[in-house]
Protein backbone atom coordinates (compact mmCIF):
# COMPACT_ATOMS: atom_id res chain seq x y z
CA UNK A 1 -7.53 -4.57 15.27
CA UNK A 2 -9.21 -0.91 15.33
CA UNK A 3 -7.54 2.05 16.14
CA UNK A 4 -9.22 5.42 16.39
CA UNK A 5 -8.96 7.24 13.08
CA UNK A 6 -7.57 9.83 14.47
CA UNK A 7 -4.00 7.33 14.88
CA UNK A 8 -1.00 7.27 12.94
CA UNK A 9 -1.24 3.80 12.05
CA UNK A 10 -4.58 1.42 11.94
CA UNK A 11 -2.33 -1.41 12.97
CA UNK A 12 -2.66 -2.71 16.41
CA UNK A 13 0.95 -2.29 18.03
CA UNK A 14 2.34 -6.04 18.12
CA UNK A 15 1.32 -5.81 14.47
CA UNK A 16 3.20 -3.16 13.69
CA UNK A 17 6.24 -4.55 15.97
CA UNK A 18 6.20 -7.43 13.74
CA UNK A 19 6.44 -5.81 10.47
CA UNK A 20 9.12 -2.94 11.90
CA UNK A 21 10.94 -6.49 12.82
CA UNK A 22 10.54 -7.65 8.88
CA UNK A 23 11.29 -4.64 7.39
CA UNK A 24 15.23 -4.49 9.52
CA UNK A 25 15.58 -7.77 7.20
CA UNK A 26 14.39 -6.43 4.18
CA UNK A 27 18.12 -5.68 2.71
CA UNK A 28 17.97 -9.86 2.59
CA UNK A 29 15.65 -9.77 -0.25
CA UNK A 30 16.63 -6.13 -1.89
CA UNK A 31 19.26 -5.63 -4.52
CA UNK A 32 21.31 -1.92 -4.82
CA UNK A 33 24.40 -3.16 -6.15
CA UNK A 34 24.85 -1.64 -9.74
CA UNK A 35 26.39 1.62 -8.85
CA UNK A 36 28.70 0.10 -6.59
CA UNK A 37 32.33 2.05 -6.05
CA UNK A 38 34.30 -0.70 -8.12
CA UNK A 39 32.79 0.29 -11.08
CA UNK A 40 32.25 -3.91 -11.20
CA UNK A 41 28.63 -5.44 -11.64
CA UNK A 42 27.76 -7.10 -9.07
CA UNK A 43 26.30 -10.58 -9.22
CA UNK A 44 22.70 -11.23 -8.78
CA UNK A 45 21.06 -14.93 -8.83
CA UNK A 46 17.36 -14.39 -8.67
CA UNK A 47 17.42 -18.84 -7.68
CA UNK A 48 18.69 -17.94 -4.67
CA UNK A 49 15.29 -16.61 -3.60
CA UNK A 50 12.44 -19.27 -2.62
CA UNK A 51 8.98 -18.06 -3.88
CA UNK A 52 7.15 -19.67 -0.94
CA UNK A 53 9.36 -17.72 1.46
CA UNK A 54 6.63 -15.96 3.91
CA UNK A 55 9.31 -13.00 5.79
CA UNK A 56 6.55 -11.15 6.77
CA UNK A 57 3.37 -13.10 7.39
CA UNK A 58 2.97 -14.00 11.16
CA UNK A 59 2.15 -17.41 10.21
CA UNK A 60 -1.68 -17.17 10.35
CA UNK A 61 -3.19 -16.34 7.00
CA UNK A 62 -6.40 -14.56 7.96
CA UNK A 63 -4.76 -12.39 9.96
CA UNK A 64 -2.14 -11.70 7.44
CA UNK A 65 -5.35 -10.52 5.75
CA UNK A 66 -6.43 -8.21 8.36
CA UNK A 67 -2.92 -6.60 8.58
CA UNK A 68 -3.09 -5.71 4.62
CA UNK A 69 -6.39 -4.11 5.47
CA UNK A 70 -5.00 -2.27 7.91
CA UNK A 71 -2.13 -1.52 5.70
CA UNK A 72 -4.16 -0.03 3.07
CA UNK A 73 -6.06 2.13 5.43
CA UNK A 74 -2.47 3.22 6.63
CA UNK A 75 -1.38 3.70 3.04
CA UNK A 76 -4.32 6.01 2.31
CA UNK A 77 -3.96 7.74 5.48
CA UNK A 78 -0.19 8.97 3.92
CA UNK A 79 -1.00 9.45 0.19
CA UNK A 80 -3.77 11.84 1.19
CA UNK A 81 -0.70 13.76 2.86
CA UNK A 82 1.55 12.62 -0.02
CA UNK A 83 -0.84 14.17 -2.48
CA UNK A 84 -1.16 17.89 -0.20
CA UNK A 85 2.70 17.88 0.45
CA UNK A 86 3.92 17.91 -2.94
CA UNK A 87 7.04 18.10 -2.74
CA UNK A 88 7.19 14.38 -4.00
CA UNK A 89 6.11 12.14 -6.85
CA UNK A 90 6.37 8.44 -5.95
CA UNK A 91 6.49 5.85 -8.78
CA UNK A 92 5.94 2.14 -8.18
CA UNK A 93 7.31 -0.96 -10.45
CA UNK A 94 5.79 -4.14 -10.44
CA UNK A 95 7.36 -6.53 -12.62
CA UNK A 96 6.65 -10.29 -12.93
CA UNK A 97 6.00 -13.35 -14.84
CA UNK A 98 2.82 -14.51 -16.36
CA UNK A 99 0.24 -14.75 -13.15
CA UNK A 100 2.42 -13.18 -10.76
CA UNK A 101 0.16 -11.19 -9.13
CA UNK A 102 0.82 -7.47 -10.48
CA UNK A 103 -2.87 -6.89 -11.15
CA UNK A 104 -3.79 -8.26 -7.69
CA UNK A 105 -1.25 -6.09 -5.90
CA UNK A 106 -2.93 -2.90 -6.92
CA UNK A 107 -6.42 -4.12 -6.06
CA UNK A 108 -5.18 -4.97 -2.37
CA UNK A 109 -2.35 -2.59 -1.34
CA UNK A 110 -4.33 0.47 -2.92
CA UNK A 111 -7.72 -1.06 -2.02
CA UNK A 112 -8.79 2.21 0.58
CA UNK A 113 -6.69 5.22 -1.80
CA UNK A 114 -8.76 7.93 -3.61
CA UNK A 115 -8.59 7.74 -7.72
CA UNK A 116 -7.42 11.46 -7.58
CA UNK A 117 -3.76 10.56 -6.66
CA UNK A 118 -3.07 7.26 -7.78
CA UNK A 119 -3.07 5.64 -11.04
CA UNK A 120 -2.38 2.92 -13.04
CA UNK A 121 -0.91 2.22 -15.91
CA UNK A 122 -0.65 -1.30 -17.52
CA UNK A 123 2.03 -1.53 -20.30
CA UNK A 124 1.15 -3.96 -23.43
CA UNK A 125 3.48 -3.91 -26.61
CA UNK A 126 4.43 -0.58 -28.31
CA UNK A 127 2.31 0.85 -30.85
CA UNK A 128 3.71 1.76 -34.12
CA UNK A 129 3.63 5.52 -33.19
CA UNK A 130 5.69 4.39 -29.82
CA UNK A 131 8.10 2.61 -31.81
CA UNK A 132 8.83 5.39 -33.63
CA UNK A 133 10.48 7.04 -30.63
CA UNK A 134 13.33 5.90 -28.28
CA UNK A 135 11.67 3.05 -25.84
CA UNK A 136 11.74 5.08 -22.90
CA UNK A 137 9.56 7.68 -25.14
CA UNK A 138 6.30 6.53 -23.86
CA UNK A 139 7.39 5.83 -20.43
CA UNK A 140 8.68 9.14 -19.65
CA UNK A 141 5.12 11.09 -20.50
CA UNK A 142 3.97 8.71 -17.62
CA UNK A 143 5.73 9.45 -14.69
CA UNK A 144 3.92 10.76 -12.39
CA UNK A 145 3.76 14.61 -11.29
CA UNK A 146 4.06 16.56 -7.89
CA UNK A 147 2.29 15.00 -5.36
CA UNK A 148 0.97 12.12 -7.81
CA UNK A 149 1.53 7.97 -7.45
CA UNK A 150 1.58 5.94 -10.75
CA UNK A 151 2.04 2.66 -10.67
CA UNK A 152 3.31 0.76 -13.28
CA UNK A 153 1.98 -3.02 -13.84
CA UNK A 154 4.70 -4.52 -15.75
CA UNK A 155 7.59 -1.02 -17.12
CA UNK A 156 10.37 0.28 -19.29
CA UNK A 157 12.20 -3.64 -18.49
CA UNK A 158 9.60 -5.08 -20.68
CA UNK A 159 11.41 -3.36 -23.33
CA UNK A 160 14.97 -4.97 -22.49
CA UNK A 161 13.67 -8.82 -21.14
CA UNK A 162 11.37 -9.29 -24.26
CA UNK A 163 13.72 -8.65 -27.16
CA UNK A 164 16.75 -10.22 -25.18
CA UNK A 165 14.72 -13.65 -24.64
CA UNK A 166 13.58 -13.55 -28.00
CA UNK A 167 16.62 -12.86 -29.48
CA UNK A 168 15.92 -9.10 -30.89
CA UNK A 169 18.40 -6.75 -29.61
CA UNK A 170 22.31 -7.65 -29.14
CA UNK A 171 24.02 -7.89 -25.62
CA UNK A 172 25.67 -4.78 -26.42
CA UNK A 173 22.06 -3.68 -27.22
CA UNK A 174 20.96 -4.72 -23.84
CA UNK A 175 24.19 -3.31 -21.59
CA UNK A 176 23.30 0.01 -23.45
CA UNK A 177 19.77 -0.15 -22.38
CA UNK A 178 20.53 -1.00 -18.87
CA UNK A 179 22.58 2.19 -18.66
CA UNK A 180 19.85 3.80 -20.40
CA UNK A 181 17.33 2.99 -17.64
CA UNK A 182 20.08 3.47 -14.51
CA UNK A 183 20.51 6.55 -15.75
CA UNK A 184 16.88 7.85 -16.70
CA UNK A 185 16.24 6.28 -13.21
CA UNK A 186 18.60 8.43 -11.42
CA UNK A 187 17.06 11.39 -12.70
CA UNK A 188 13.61 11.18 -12.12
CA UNK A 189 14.93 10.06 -8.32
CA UNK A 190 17.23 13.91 -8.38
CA UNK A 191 14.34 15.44 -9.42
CA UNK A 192 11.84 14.44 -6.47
CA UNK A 193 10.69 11.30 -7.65
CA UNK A 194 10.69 7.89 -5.19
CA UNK A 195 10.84 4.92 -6.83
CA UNK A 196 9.50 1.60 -5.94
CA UNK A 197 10.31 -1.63 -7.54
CA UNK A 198 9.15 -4.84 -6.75
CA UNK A 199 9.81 -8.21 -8.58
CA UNK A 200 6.92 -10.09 -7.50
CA UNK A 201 8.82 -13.49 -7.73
CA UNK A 202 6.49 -16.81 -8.32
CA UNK A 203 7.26 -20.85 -8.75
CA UNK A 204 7.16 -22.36 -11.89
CA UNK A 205 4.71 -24.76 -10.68
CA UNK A 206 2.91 -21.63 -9.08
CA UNK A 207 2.57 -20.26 -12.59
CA UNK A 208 0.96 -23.64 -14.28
CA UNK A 209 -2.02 -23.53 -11.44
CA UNK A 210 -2.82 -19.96 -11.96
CA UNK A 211 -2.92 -20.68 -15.57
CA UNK A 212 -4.98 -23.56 -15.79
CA UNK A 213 -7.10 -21.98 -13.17
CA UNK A 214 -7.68 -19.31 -15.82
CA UNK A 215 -8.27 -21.57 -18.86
CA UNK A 216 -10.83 -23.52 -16.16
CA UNK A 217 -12.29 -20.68 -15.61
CA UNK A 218 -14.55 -18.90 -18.70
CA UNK A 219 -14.88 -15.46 -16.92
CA UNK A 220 -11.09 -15.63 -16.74
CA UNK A 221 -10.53 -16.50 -19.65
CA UNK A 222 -10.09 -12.80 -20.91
CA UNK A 223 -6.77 -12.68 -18.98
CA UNK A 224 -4.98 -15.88 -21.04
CA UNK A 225 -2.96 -15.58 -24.27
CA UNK A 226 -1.69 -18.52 -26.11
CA UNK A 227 1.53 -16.75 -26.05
CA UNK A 228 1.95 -17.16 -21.92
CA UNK A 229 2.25 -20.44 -23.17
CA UNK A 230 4.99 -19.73 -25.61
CA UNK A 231 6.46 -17.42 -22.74
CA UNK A 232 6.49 -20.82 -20.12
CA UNK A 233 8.56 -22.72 -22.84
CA UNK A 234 11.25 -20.17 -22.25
CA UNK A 235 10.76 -19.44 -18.29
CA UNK A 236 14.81 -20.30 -17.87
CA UNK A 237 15.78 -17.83 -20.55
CA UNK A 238 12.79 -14.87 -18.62
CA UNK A 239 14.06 -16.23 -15.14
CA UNK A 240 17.71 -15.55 -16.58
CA UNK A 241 17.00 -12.60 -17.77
CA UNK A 242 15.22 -10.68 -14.88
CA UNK A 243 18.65 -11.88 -12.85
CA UNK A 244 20.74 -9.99 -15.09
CA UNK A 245 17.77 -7.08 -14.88
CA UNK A 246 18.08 -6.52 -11.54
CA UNK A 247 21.92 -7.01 -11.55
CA UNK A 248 21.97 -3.85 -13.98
CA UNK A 249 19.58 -1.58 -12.20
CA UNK A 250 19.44 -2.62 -8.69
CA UNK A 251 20.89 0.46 -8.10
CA UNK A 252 20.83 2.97 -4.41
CA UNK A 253 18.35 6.07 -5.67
CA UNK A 254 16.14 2.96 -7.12
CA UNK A 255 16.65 -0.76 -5.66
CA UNK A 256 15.14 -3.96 -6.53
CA UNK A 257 12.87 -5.43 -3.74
CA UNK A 258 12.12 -9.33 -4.81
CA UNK A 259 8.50 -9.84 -3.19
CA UNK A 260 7.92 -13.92 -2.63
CA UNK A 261 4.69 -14.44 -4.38
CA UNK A 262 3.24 -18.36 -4.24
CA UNK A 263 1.16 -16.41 -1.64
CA UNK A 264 -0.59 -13.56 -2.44
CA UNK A 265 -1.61 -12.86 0.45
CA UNK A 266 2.29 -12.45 1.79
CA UNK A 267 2.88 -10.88 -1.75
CA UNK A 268 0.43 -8.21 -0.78
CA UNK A 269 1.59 -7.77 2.74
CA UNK A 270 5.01 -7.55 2.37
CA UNK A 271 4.46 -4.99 -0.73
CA UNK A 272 2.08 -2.83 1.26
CA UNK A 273 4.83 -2.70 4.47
CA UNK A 274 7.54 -1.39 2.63
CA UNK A 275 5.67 1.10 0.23
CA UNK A 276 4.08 2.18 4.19
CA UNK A 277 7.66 2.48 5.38
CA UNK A 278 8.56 4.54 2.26
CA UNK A 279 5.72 7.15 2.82
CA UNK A 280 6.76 7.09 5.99
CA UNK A 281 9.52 7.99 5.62
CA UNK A 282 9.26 11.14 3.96
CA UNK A 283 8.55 13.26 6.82
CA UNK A 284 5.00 14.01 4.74
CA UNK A 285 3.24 17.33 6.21
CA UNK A 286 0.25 19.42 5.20
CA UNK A 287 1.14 22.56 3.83
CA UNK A 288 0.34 25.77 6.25
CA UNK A 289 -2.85 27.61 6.17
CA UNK A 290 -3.57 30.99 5.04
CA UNK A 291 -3.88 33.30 8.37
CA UNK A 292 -6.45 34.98 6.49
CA UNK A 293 -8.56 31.89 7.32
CA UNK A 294 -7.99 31.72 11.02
CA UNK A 295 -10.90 34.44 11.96
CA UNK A 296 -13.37 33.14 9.13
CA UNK A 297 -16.89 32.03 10.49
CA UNK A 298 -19.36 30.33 8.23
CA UNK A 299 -22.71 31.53 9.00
């Protein structure tokens, strides 16, 4: 599937039909409906969604494969613009269950970007220091800057589904957060920031195989923690809870995208197309040159 790499995309045209054909769908499987005129929540079940749903694979998995590659070569193609523009900051949320794939995202959709303008940042529990702040404290010294995309593996929601499952903040508690987050969301999206998020949405059943294949597994064995176990117990209160999420801040400057993700392999594909289509979208350019430099000759 090469293209010269001199091309716009390194996807070979009915490839790129095919995803352009996906991506007219994708309002089936986003969520913007928080700020909506009535003032009125609306709904959201996140049941609704099948996690072996493939909307964007073409049916052949190997070739799915090839079109990620492709993807990421595309992907690097615009941050390297992205990151000269500057006029934007782009911030991407992957959020998820236990074994849902957030780790595995980042190594394939970012697989071909340069270090200098993209990072990472995985979020564990506060530290004592953190919780001596407001909860968004910590998240805000992380956005990223001008020209910079941070992704965020796991986010500020871990600090409203947590203590809501486990019984630690109040629902007026958690409404307040919600509006908390719409609204520190809006602003980072009025001041030149894009925002991303993806639930990466997996089985219950999904879940049990990808643990045991880590408890099978010694050099894996790193990534387990007896609480995911404690975490399963509860996966109707969690899947409750991320419905309500996404009900709250699915909003229009920064929607929920749920990503079906029993295959990784469509997880990363459909992830990579609509992050592509977002970059696209910006009308990226390379800043002008100085016409000082026009006459220059290096001897």
């Amino acid at each position: 599937m090469g293209k010269d790499k001199d091309s716009e995309t390194a996807l070979d045209a009915a490839d790129d039909a095919t995803l352009q054909a996906a991506l007219a769908r994708l309002a089936d499987w986003q969520f913007d409906g928080a700020d909506n005129p009535s003032g009125a929540a609306k709904p959201f079940d996140l049941g609704r969604f099948d996690p072996d749903q493939r909307p964007f694979s073409c049916g052949d998995k190997s070739h799915d494969k090839d079109v990620v590659a492709a993807l990421a070569l595309d992907i690097d193609a615009l941050q390297n613009k992205f990151y000269a523009d500057r006029r934007f900051k782009l911030l991407i949320v992957l959020q998820g269950t236990d074994t849902s794939g957030k780790d595995g995202t980042v190594r394939g959709v970012f697989s071909q970007t340069s270090p200098l303008g993209v990072q990472t940042i995985g979020w564990k529990a506060p530290s004592d220091r953190e919780r001596a702040h407001d909860y968004l404290w910590r998240i805000h010294q992380r956005v990223p800057g001008d020209g910079e995309v941070m992704v965020f593996n796991r986010s500020h929601y871990e600090d409203v589904l947590v203590p809501r499952v486990e019984g630690w903040v109040t629902v007026e508690q958690t409404r307040q957060r919600y509006a908390h987050i719409r609204d520190f969301e809006r602003m980072l999206t009025e001041t030149g920031t894009v925002i991303c998020k993806f639930l990466l949405h997996i089985s219950k059943e999904e879940q049990r195989d990808r643990l045991q294949a880590r408890l099978d597994n010694p050099a894996k064995h790193w990534k387990f923690e007896l609480g995911d176990l404690n975490a399963r117990k509860k996966w109707d209160a969690y899947q409750h809870a991320y419905s309500d999420a996404i009900a709250a801040t699915g909003t229009s400057w920064a929607p929920w995208t749920i990503v079906p993700a029993d295959s990784k392999t469509h997880r990363n594909l459909m992830v990579a197309s609509v992050i592509r289509q977002r970059l696209s979208a910006l009308g990226l350019r390379f800043p002008p040159g100085d016409p000082a430099l026009e006459h220059i000759k290096v001897e």
